[in-house]
Protein backbone atom coordinates (compact mmCIF):
# COMPACT_ATOMS: atom_id res chain seq x y z
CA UNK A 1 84.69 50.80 86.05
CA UNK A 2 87.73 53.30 86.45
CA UNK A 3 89.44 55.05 83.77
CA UNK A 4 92.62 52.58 84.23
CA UNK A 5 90.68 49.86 83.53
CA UNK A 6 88.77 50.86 80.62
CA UNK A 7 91.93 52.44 78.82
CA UNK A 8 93.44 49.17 79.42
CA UNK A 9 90.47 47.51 77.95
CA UNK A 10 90.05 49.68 75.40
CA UNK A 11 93.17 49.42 74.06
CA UNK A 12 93.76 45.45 74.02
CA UNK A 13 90.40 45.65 71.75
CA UNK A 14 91.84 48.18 69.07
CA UNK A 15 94.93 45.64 68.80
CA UNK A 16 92.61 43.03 68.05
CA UNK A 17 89.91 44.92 65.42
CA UNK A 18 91.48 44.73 62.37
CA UNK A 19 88.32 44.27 59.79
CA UNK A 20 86.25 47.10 58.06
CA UNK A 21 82.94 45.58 59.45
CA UNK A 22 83.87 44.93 62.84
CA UNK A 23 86.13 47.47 63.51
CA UNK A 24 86.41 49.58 66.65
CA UNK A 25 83.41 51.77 65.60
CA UNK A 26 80.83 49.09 65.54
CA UNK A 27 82.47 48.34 69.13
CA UNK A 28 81.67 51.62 70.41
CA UNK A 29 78.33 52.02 69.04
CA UNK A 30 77.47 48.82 70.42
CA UNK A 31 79.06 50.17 73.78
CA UNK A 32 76.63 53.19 73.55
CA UNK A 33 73.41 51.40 72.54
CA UNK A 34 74.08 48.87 75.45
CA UNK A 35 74.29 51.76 78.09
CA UNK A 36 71.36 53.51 76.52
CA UNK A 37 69.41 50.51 77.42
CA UNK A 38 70.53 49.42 80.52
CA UNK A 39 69.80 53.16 81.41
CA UNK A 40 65.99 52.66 81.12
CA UNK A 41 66.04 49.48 83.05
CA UNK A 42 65.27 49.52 86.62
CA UNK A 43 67.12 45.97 87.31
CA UNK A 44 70.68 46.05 88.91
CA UNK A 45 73.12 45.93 86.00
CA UNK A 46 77.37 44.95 86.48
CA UNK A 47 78.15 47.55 84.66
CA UNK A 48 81.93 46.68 84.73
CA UNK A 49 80.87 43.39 83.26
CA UNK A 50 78.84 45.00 81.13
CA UNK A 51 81.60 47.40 79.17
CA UNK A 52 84.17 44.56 78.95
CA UNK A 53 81.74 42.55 77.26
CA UNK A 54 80.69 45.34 74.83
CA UNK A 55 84.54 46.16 74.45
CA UNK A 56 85.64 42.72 73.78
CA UNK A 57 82.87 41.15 72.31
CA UNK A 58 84.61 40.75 69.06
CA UNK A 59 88.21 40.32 69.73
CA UNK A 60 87.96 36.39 68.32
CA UNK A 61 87.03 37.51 64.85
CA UNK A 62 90.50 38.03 63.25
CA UNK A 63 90.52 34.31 64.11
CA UNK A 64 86.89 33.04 62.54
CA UNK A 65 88.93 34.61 59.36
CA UNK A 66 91.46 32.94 59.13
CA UNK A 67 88.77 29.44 59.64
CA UNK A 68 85.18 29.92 58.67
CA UNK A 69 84.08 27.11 60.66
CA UNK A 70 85.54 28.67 63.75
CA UNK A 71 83.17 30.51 65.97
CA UNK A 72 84.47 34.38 66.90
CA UNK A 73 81.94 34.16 69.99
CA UNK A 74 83.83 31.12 71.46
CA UNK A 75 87.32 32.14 70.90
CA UNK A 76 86.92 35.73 72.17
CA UNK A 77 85.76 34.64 74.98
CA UNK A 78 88.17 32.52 75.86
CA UNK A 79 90.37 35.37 74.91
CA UNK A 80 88.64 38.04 77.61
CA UNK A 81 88.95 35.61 80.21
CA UNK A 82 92.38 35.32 79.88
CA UNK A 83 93.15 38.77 79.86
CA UNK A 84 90.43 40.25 82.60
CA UNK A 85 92.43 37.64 84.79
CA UNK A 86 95.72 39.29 83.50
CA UNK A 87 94.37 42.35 84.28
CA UNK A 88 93.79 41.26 88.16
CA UNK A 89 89.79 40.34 87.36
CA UNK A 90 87.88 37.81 89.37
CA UNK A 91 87.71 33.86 88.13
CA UNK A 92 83.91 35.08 88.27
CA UNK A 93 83.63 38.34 87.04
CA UNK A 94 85.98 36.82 84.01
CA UNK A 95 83.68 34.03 83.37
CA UNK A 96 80.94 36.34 83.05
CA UNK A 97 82.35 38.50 80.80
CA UNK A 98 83.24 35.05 79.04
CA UNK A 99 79.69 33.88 78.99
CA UNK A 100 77.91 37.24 77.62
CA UNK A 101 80.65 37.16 74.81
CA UNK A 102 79.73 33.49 74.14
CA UNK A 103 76.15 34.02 73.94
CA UNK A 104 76.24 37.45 71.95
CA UNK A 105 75.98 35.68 68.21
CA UNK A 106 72.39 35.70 66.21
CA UNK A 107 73.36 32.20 64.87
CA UNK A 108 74.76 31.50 67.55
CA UNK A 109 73.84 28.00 69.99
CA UNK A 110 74.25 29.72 73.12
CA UNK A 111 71.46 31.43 74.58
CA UNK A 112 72.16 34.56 76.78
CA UNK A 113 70.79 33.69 80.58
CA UNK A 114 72.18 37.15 82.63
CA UNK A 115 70.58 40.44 82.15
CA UNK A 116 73.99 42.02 80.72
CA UNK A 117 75.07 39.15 77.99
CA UNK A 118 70.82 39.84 76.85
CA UNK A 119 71.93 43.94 76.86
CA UNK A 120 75.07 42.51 74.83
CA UNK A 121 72.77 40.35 72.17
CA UNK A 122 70.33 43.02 71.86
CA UNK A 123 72.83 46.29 71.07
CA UNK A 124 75.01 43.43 68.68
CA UNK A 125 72.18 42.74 66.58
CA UNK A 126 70.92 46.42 66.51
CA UNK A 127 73.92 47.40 64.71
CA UNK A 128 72.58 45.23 62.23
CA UNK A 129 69.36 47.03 61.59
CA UNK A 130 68.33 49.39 59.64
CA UNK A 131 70.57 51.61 57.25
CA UNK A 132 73.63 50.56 58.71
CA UNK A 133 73.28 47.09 58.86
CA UNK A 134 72.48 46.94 55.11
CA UNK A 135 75.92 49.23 54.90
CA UNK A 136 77.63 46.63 57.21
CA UNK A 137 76.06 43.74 55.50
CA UNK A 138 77.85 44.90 52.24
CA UNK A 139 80.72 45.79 54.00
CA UNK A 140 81.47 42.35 55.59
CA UNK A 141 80.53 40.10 51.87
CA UNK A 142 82.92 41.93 49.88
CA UNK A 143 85.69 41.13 52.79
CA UNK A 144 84.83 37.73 52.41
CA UNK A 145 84.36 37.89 48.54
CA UNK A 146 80.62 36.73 48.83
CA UNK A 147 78.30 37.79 45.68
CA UNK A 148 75.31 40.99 46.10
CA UNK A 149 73.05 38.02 44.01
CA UNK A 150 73.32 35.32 41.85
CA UNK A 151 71.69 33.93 38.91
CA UNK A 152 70.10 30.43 38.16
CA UNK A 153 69.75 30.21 33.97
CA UNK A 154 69.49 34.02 33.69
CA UNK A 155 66.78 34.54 36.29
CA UNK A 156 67.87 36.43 40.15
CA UNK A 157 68.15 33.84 42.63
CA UNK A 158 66.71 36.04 45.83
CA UNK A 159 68.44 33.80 48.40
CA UNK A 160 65.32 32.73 50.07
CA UNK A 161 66.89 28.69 49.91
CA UNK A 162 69.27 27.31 52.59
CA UNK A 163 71.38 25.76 49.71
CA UNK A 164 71.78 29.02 47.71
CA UNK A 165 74.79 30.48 47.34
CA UNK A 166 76.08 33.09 49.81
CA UNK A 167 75.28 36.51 49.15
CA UNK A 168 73.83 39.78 50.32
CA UNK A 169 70.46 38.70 49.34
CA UNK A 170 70.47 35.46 51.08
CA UNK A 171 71.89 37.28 54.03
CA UNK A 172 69.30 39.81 53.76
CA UNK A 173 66.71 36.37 53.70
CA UNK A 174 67.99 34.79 56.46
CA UNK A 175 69.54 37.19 59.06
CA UNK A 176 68.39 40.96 57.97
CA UNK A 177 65.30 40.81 58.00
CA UNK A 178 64.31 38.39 60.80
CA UNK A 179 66.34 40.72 63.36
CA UNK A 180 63.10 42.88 64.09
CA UNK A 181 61.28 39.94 66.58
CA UNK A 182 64.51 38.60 68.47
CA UNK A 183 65.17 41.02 71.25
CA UNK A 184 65.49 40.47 74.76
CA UNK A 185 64.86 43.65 76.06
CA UNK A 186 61.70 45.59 75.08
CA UNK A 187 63.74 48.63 74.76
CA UNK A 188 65.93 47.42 72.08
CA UNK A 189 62.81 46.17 70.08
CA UNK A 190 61.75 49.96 70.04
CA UNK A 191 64.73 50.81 69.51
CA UNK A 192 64.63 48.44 66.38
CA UNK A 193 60.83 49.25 65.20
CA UNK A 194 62.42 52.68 63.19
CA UNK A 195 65.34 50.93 61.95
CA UNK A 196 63.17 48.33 60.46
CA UNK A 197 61.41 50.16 57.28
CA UNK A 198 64.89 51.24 56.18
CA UNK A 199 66.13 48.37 55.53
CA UNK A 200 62.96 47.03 53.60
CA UNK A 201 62.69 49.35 51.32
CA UNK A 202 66.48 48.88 50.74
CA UNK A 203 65.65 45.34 50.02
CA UNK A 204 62.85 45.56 47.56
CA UNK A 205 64.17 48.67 46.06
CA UNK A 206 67.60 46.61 45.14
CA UNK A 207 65.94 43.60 44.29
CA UNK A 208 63.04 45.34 41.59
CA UNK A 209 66.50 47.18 40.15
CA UNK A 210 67.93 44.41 39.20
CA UNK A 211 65.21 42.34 37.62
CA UNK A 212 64.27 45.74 35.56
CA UNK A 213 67.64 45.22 34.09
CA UNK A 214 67.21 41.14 33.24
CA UNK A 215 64.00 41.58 32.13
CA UNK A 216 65.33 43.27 29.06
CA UNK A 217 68.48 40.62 28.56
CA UNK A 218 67.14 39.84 25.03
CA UNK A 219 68.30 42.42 24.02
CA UNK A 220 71.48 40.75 23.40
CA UNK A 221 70.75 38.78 20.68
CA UNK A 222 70.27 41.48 18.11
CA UNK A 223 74.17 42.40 18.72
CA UNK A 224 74.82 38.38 17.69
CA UNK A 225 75.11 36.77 14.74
């Protein structure tokens, strides 16, 4: 891709990055970790279609804001295709760049099928490992005002129910920690394996905290009369 291009990229994606837990610097780091990989694979990679995707991956999530039940991975694509074919881009090359965006989200029903949109996936979710996913994790459920835990009759709810509440210990439950067994590339999964131990002993570290402190929640009742 030439320098023109990228800039122009580049700079239609920091208009569009507006949040503290997808901002521009979990773009680039996802840029990095993408090239990284697709540097130790001997299959032909489009790199051009590669770096838009990375760049513009997450351009729809301003939108997914303002309408939880909106998906960021279907609206930025739609948004990249329209400007890659702005930009003078190929119907084709657009709808690739499209595609990989589609298929980038873990919860996502879209399944990547090309080599770069499983490069995409891959570097996405290992932003989310380790140290700084736990960081990001935080990050993102105080944006949308989500709980660290919640309580059932005074005992810690860990999250490990579809129908508890939201919060960083049912994301932990059902994203964080099943992360570690869903790459596509076997370099990312290495990549992963030293990320992984991090973020467990974050976990159970936070989690025996917090019932220390319950545990002595009688205490309470020699302050009441």
């Amino acid at each position: 891709m030439n320098k023109s291009m990228y800039k122009k990229i580049e700079k239609y994606m920091l208009k569009c990055m507006k949040d503290s837990a997808h901002d521009s610097e979990h773009i680039y780091r996802v840029l990095y970790l993408s090239l990284n990989i697709a540097s130790k694979i001997s299959e032909k990679i489009n790199f051009d279609i590669l770096i838009a995707s990375c760049l513009l991956h997450d351009i729809g999530r301003k939108e997914q804001y303002k309408n939880q039940n909106a998906c960021h991975a279907e609206i930025g694509g739609k948004m990249a295709k329209k400007f890659l074919l702005n930009k003078g881009w190929s119907k084709k090359d657009s709808d690739h760049v499209k595609n990989c965006i589609l298929t980038h989200r873990f919860r996502g029903k879209n399944t990547p099928k090309t080599l770069e949109a499983k490069i995409l996936f891959d570097s996405d979710k290992l932003d989310a490992t380790g140290c700084l996913g736990i960081a990001r994790t935080l990050m993102y459920k105080g944006i949308v005002d989500s709980n660290l835990y919640e309580t059932k009759k005074d005992k810690i709810c860990l999250g490990e129910n579809k129908n508890d509440k939201e919060t960083f210990l049912k994301e932990y439950n059902f994203k964080l920690k099943n992360l570690y067994d869903n790459f596509y590339t076997k370099e990312a999964a290495e990549i992963a394996k030293k990320q992984k131990e991090c973020a467990q002993l974050f976990y159970y570290n936070l989690v025996n905290q917090i019932k220390e402190i319950y545990e002595s929640k009688e205490i309470i009742n020699e302050y009441l009369f």
